[in-house]
C-alpha atoms as a PDB file:
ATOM      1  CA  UNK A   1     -25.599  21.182  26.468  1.00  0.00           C
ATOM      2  CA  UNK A   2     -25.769  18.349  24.260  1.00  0.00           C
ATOM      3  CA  UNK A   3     -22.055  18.647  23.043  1.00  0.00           C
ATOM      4  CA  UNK A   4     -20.689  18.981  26.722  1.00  0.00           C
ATOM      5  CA  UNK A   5     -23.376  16.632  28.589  1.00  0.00           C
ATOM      6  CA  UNK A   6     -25.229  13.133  27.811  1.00  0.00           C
ATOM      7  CA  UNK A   7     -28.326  11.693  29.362  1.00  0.00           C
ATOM      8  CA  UNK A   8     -28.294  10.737  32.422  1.00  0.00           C
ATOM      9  CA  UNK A   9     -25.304  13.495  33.961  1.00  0.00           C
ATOM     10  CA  UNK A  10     -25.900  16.294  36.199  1.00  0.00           C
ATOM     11  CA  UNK A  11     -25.974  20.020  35.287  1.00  0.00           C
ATOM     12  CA  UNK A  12     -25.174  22.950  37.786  1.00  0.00           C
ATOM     13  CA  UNK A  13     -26.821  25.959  37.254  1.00  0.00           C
ATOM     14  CA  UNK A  14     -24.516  28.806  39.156  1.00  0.00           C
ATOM     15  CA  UNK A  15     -27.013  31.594  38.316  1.00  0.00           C
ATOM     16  CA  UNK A  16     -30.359  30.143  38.043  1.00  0.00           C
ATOM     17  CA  UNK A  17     -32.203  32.868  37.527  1.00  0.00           C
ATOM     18  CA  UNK A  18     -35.504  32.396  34.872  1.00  0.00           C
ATOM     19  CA  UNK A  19     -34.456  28.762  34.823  1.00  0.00           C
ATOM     20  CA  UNK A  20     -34.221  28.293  31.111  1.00  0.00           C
ATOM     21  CA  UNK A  21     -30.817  26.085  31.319  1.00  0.00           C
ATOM     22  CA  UNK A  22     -32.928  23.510  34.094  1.00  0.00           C
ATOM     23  CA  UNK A  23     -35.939  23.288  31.472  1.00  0.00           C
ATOM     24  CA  UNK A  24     -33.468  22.312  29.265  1.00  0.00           C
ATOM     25  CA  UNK A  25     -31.486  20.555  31.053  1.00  0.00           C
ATOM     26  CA  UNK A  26     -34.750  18.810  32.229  1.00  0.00           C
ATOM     27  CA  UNK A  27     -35.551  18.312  28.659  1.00  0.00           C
ATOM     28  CA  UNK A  28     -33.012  16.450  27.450  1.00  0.00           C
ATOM     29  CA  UNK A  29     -32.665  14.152  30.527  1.00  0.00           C
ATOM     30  CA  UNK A  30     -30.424  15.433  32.681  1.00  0.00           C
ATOM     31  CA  UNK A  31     -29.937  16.265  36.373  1.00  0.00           C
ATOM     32  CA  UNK A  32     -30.105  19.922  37.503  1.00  0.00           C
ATOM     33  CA  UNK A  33     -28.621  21.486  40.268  1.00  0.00           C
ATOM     34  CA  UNK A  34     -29.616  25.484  40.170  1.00  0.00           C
ATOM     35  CA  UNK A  35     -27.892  27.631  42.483  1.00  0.00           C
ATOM     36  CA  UNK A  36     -29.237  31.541  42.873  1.00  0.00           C
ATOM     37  CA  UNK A  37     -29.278  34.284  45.805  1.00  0.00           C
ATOM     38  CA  UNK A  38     -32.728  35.092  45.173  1.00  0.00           C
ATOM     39  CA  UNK A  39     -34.948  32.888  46.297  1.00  0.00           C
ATOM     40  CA  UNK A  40     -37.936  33.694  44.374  1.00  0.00           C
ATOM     41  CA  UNK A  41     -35.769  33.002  40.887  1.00  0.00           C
ATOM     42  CA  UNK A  42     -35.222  29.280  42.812  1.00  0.00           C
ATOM     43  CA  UNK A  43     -39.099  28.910  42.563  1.00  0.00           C
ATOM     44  CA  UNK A  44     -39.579  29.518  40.058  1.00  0.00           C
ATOM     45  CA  UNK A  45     -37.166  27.124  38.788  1.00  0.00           C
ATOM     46  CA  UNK A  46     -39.140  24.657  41.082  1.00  0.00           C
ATOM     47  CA  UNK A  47     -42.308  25.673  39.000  1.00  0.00           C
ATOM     48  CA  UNK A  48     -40.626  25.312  35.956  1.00  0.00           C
ATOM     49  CA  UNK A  49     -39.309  22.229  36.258  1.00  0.00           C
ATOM     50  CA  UNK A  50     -41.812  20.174  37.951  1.00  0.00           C
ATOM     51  CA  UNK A  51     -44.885  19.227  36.163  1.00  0.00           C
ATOM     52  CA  UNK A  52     -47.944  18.765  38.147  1.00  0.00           C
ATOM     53  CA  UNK A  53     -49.187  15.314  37.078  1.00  0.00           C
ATOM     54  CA  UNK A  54     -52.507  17.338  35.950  1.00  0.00           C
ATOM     55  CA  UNK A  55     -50.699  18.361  33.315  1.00  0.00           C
ATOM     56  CA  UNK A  56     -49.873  15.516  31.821  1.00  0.00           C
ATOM     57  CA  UNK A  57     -46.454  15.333  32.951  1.00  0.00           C
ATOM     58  CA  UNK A  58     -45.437  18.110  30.789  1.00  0.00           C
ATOM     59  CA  UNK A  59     -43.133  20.618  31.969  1.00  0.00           C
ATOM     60  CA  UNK A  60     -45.304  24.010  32.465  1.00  0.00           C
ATOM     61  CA  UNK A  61     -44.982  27.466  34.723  1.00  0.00           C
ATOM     62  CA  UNK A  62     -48.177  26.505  36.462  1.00  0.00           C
ATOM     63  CA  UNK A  63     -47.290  25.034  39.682  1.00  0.00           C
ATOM     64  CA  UNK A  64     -49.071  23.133  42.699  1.00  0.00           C
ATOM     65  CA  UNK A  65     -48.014  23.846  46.293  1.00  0.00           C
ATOM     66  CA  UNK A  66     -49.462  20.644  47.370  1.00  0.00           C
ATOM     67  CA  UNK A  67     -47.500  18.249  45.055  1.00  0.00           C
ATOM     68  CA  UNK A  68     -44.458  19.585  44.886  1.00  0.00           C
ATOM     69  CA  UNK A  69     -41.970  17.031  44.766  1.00  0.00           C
ATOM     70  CA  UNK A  70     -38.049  18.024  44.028  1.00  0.00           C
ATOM     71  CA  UNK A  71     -36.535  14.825  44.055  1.00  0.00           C
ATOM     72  CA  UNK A  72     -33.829  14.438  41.212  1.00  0.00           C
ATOM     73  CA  UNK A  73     -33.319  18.183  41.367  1.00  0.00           C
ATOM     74  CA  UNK A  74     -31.379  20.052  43.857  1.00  0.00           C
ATOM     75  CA  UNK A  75     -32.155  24.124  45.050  1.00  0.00           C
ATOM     76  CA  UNK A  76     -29.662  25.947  46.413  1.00  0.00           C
ATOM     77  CA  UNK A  77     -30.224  29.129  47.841  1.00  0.00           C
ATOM     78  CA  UNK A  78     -26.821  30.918  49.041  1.00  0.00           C
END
């Protein structure tokens, strides 16, 4: 990712899945776009990449129904 990408640029995700390449993408600045038929894997993905502010802003698997917020990222379930 950081030989193909820079800060700042948008990753797609094809095959979501356990979300590992958003968290990293997330990680190093960039935007995500995670794609996956299963829409469980995509929220997970949500969970993953969206810190509650509780938590300090750090990127964690705990996740908050009422502030979820996706902006910057894009889900798509097909």
């Amino acid at each position: 990712m950081l030989r193909y990408s820079k800060e700042g640029d948008c990753v797609l995700d094809q095959f979501a899945g356990g979300g590992t390449t958003m968290v990293e993408a997330k990680l190093l600045n960039r935007n995500i776009i995670g794609v996956d038929v299963n829409a469980v894997a995509l929220e997970r993905c949500r969970e993953k990449t969206n810190p509650h502010p509780s938590q300090g802003g750090r990127l964690t698997s705990q996740f908050d129904w009422s502030a979820a917020c996706f902006g910057g990222n894009d889900f798509v379930p097909v």
